[in-house]
Protein backbone atom coordinates (compact mmCIF):
# COMPACT_ATOMS: atom_id res chain seq x y z
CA UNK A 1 -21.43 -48.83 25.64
CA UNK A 2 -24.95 -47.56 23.98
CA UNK A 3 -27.43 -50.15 23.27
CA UNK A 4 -28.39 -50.90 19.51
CA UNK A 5 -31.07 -51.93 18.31
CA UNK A 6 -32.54 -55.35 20.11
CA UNK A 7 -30.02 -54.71 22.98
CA UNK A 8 -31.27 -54.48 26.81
CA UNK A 9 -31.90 -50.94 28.54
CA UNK A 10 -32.75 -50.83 32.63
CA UNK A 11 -36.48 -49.02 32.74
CA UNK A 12 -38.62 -48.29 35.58
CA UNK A 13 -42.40 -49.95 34.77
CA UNK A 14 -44.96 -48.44 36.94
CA UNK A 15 -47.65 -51.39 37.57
CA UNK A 16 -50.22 -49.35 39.09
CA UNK A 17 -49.31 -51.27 42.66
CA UNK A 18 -45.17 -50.35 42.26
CA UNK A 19 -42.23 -49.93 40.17
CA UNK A 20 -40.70 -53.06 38.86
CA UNK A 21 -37.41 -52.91 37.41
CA UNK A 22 -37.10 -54.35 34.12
CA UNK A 23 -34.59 -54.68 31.04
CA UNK A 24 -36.12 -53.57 27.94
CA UNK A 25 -35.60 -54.41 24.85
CA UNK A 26 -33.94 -51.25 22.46
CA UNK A 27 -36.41 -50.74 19.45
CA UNK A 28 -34.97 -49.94 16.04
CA UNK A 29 -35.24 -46.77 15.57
CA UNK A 30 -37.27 -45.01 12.61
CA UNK A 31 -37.69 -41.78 10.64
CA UNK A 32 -36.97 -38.86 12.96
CA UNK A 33 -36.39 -40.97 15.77
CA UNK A 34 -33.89 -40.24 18.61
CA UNK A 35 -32.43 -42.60 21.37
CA UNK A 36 -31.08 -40.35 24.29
CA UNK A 37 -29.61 -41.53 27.35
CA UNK A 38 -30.96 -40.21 30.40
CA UNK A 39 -28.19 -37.92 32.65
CA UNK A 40 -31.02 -36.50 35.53
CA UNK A 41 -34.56 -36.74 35.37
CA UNK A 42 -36.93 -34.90 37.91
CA UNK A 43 -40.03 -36.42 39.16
CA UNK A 44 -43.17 -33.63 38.42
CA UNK A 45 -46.31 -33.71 40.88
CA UNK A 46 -48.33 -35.28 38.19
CA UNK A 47 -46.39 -38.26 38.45
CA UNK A 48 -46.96 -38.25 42.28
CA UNK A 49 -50.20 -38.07 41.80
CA UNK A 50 -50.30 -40.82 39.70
CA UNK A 51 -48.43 -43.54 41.71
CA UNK A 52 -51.02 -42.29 44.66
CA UNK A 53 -53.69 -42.85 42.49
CA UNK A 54 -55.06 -39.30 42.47
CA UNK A 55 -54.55 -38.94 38.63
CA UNK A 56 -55.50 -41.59 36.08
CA UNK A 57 -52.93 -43.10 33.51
CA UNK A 58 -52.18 -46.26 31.49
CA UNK A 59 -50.42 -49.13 33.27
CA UNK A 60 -48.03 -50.71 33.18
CA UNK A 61 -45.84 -47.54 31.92
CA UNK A 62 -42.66 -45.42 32.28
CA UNK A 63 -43.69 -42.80 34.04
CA UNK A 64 -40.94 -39.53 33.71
CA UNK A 65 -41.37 -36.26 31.54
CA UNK A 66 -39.21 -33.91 33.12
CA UNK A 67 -35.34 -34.93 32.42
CA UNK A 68 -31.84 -33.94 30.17
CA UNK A 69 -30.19 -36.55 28.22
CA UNK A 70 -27.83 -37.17 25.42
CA UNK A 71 -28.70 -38.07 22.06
CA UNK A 72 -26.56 -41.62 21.36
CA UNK A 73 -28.60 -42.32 18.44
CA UNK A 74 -31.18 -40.84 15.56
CA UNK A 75 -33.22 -42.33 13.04
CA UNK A 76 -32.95 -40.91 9.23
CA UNK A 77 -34.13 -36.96 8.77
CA UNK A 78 -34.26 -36.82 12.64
CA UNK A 79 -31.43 -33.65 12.05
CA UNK A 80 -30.08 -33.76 15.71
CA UNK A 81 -26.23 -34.85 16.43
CA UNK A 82 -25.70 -37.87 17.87
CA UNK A 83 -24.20 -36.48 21.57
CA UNK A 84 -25.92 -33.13 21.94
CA UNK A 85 -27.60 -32.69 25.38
CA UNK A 86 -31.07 -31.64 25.07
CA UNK A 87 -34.33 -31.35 26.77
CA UNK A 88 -37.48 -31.94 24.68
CA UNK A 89 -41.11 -31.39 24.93
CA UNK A 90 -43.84 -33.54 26.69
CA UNK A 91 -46.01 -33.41 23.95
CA UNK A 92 -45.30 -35.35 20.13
CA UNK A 93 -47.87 -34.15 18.54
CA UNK A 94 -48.93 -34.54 14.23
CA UNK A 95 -47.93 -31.46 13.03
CA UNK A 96 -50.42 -31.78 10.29
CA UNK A 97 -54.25 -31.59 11.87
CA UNK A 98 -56.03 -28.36 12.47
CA UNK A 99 -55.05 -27.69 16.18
CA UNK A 100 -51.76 -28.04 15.27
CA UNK A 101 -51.42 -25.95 12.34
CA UNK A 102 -54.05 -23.30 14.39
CA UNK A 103 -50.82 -23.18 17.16
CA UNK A 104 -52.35 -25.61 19.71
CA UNK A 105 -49.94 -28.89 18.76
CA UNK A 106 -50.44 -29.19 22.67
CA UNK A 107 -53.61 -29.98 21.68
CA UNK A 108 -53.42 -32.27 19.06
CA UNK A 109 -55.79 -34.62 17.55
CA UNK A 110 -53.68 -37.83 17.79
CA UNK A 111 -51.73 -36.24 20.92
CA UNK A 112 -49.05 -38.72 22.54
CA UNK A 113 -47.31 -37.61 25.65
CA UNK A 114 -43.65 -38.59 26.99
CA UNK A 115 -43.65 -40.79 30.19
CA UNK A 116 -47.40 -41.17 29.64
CA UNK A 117 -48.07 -43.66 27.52
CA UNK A 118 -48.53 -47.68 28.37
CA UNK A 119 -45.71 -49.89 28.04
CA UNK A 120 -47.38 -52.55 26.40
CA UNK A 121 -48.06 -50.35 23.66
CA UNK A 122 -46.04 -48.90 20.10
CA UNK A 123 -43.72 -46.49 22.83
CA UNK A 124 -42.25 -48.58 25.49
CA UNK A 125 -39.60 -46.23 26.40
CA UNK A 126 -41.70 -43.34 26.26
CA UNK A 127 -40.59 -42.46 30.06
CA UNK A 128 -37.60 -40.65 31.57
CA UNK A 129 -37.34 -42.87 34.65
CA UNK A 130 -34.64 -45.16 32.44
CA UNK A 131 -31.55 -45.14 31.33
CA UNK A 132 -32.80 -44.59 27.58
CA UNK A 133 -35.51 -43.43 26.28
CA UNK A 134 -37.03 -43.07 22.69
CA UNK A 135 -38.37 -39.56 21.06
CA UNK A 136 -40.61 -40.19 18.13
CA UNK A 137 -41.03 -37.50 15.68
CA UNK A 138 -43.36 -34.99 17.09
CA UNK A 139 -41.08 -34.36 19.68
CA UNK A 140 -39.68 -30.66 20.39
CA UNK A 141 -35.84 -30.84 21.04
CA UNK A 142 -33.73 -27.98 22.69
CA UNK A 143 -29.61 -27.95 22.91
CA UNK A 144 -29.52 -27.39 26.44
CA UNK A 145 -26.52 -24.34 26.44
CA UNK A 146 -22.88 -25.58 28.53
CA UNK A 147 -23.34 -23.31 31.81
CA UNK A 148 -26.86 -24.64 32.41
CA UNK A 149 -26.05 -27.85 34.79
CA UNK A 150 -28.32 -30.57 34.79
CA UNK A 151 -30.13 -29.87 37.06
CA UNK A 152 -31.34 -26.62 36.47
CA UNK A 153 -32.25 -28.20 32.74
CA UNK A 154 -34.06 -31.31 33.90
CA UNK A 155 -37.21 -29.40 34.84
CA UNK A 156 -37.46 -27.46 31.86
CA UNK A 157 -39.97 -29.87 29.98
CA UNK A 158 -42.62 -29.06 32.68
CA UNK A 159 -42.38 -26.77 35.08
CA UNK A 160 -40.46 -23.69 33.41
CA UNK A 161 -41.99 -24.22 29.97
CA UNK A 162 -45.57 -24.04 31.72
CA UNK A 163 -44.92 -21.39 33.97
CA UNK A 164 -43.47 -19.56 30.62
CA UNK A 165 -46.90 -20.78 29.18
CA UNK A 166 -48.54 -19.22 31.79
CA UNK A 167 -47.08 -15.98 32.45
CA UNK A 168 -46.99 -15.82 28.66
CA UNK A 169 -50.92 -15.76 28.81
CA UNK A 170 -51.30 -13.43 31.69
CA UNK A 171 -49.56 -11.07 28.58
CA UNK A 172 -47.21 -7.76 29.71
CA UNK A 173 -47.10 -7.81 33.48
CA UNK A 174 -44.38 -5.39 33.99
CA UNK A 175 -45.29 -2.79 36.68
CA UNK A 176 -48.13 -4.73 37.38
CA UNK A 177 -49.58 -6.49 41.05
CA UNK A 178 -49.19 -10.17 40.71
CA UNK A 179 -50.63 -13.24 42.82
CA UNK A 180 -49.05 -16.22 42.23
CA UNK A 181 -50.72 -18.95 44.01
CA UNK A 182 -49.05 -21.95 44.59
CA UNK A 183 -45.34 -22.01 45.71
CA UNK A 184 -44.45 -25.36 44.07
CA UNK A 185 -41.95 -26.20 41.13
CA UNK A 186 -44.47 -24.04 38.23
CA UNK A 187 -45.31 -21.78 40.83
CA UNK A 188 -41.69 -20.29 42.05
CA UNK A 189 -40.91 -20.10 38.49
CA UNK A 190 -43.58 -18.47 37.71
CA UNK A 191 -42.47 -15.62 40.22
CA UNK A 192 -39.06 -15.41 38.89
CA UNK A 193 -40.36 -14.89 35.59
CA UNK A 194 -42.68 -12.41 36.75
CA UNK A 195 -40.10 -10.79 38.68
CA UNK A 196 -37.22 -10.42 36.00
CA UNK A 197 -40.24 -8.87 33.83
CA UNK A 198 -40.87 -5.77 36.83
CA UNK A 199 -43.91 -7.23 38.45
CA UNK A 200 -44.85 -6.71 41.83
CA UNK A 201 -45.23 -10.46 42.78
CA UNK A 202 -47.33 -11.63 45.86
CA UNK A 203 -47.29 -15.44 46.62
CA UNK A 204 -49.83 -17.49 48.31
CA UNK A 205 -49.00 -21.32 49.85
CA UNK A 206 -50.12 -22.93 53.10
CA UNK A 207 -46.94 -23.65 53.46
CA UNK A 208 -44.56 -21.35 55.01
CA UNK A 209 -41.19 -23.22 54.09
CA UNK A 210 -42.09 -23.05 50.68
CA UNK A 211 -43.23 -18.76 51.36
CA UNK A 212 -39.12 -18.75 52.49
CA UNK A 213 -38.23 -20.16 48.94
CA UNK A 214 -40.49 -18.08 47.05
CA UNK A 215 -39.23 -15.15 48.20
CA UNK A 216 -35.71 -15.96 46.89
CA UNK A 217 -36.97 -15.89 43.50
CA UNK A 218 -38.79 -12.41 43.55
CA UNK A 219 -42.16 -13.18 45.77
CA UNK A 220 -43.32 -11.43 48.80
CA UNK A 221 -45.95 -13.80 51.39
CA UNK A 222 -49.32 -12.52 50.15
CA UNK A 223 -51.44 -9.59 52.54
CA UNK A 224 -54.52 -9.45 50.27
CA UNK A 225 -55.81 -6.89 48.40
CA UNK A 226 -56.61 -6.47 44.72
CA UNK A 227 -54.28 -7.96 41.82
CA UNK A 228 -54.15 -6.91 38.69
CA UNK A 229 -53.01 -10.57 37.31
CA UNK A 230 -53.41 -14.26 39.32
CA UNK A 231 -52.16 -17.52 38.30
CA UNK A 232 -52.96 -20.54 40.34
CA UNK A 233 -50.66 -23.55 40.05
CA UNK A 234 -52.34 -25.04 43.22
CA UNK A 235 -55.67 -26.45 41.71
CA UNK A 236 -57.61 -25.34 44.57
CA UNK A 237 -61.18 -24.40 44.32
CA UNK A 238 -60.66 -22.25 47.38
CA UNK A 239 -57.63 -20.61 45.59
CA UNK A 240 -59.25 -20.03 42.03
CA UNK A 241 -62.51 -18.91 43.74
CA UNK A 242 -60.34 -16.30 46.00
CA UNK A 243 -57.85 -15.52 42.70
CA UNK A 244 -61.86 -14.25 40.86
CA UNK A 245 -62.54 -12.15 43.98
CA UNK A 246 -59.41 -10.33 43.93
CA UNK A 247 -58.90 -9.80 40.68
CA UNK A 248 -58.98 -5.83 39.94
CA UNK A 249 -60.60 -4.31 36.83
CA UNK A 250 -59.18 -5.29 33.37
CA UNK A 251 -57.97 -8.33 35.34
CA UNK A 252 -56.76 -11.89 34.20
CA UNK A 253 -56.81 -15.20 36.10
CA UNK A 254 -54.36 -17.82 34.32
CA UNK A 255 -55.16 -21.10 35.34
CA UNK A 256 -52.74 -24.08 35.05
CA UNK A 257 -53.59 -25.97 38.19
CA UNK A 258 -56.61 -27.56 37.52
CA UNK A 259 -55.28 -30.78 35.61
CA UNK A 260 -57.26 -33.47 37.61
CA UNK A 261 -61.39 -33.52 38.76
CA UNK A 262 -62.43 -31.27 41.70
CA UNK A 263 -65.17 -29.46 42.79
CA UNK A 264 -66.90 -26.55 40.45
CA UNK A 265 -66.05 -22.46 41.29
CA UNK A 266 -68.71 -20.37 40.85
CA UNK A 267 -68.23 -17.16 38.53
CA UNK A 268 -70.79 -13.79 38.67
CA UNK A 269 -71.24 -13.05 34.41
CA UNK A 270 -72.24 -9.72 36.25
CA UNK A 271 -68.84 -9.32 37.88
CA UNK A 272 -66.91 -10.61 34.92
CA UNK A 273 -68.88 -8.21 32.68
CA UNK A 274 -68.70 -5.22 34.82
CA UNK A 275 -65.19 -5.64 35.59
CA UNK A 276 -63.58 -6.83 31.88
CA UNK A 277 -62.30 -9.73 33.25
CA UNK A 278 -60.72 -12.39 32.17
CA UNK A 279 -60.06 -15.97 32.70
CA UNK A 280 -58.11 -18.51 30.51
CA UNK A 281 -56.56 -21.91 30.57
CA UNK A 282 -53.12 -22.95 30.11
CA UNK A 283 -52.43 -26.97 29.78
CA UNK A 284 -49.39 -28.66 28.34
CA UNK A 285 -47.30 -26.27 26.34
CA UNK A 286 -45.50 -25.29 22.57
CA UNK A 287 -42.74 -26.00 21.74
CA UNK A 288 -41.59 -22.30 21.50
CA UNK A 289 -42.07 -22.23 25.25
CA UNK A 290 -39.24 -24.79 26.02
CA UNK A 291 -37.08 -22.70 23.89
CA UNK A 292 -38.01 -19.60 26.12
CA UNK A 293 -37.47 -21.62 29.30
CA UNK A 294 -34.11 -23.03 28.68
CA UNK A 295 -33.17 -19.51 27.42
CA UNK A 296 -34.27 -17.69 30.36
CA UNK A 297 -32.94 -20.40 32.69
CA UNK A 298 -29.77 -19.78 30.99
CA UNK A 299 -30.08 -16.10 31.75
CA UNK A 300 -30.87 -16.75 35.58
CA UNK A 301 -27.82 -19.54 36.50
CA UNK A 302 -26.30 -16.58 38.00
CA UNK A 303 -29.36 -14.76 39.56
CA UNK A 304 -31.76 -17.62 40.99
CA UNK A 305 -30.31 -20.67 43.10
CA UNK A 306 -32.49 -23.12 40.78
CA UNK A 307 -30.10 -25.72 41.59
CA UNK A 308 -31.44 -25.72 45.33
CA UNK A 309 -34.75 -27.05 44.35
CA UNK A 310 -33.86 -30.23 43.06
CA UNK A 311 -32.74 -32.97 45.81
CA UNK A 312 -29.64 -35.36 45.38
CA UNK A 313 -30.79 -37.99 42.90
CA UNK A 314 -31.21 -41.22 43.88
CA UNK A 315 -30.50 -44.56 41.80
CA UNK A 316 -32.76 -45.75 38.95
CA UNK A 317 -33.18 -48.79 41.19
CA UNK A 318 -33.90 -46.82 43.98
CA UNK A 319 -36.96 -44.79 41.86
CA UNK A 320 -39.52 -45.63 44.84
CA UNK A 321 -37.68 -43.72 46.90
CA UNK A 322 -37.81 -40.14 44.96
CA UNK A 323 -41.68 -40.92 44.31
CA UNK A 324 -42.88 -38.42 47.16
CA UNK A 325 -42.97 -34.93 47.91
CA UNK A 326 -38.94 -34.03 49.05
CA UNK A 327 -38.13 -32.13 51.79
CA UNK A 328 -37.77 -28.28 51.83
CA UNK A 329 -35.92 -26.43 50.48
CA UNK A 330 -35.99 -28.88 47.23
CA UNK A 331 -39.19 -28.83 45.20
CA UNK A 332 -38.35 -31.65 43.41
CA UNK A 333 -36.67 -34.93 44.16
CA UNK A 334 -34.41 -36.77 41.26
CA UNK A 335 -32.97 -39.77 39.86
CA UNK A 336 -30.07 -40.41 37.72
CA UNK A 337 -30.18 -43.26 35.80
């Protein structure tokens, strides 16, 4: 049975030193409020960089952004039915201040973001890795369509909605030479979506099991040479500053990697001038891109074996266990509350 209301929920509270399991208390919801019970969530490299302290964050929290769910509950005007399955953006953002109404709600002033937010704070279930969590209004939801299992949907609110983000910035890249560097999660998505589009897509990784995967989404191992497009997912220095070098004329380097401090790249104005380059940012996402990325990975069940890169899921209880990079051929490990 669904909690109500002051009834108990099983979370996951990251303490900065582990995960201590803890029964929650179910708020009441209010105006354009969901309550969704988790089915699969995913865990995303920024939450592995997190619990190894290579990314900062508020704890004690709930740590989880990527997941699918059913709605058991909503709060008045929320205008979702109670047990559709969705997936829903990372970001709840105003919807009233100037970034928002300029397009960038990713960006917004008073910005709150799902599984990062501290537990002793307004959102206590603001992560996936329970067995409920709460969306406030802000939140972007998307009916996740029958054939899509979960686990090709639980990644949607990060890695395919970026990578749609991204490739989305890099603008038409049909016929054109792409380098995509990076072969995680964002980054084989990224080639798919190039590929489906009639790129020629060149991937770049250090590691050769995750080459092998690429390829079965559209990629080819990189050889060099100039690209018309790049997009690093791999935050390198090393990669951005060889992504510049490469990059032809009239070329664009999407960056989407860079989320966390690291060393400065050098860029030649002369070289950027000369060759009408360009070089952008991509970081968190609209909610127009989830829409895209459950769409296309609806498109795709048949053509891409996205179900291969998630590993079995593990119990709730057992979080600590899918808190580390999985083994190949899985890019992501998983939990099911």
């Amino acid at each position: 049975m669904d909690p109500v209301a002051g009834g108990l929920t099983r979370a996951a509270v990251w303490t900065g030193a582990g995960v201590d399991m803890r029964d929650v208390a179910v708020p009441r919801l209010g105006a354009r409020e969901l309550l969704v019970r988790i089915r699969l969530a995913t865990v995303c490299g920024s939450d592995l960089h997190t619990v190894t302290g290579r990314r900062p964050g508020p704890r004690p929290s709930v740590l989880g952004h990527e997941a699918v769910g059913d709605v058991v509950a909503a709060g008045p005007g929320a205008g979702t039915v109670v047990g559709a399955r969705i997936v829903w953006t990372v970001t709840a953002s105003c919807g009233a201040c100037d970034r928002c109404e300029s397009g960038r709600s990713a960006k917004c002033r008073s910005l709150r973001k799902v599984g990062h937010e501290p537990f002793d704070g307004a959102w206590a279930l603001s992560g996936a890795y329970a067995r409920y969590i709460v969306l406030p209004a802000g939140v972007g939801v998307v009916r996740v369509p029958d054939p899509v299992p979960d686990v090709v949907a639980a990644p949607a609110a990060c890695a395919t909605a970026t990578a749609v983000a991204a490739v989305e910035a890099a603008g038409d890249v049909a016929g054109r030479r792409v380098l995509v560097c990076g072969a995680g999660m964002l980054g084989v998505t990224a080639i798919a979506l190039c590929a489906e589009a009639g790129a020629d897509v060149r991937v770049a990784d250090p590691d050769a099991e995750r080459i092998a995967v690429a390829e079965r989404f559209g990629g080819v191992g990189d050889e060099g040479g100039p690209v018309d497009v790049a997009l690093d997912f791999s935050g390198s220095a090393a990669a951005v500053g060889e992504c510049l070098r490469r990059l032809d004329v009239g070329g664009r380097l999407v960056l989407a990697g860079s989320v966390m401090p690291g060393p400065s790249v050098s860029l030649d104005p002369e070289a950027v001038v000369r060759g009408w380059l360009t070089v952008t940012g991509v970081h968190n996402y609209e909610p127009a891109h989830l829409h895209r990325a459950v769409e296309f990975l609806a498109r795709t069940a048949g053509t891409y074996p996205w179900d291969e890169l998630v590993a079995e899921p593990v119990r709730l209880d057992d979080l600590a266990k899918a808190l580390r990079r999985p083994d190949a051929p899985a890019l992501r490990t998983s939990v099911a509350p």
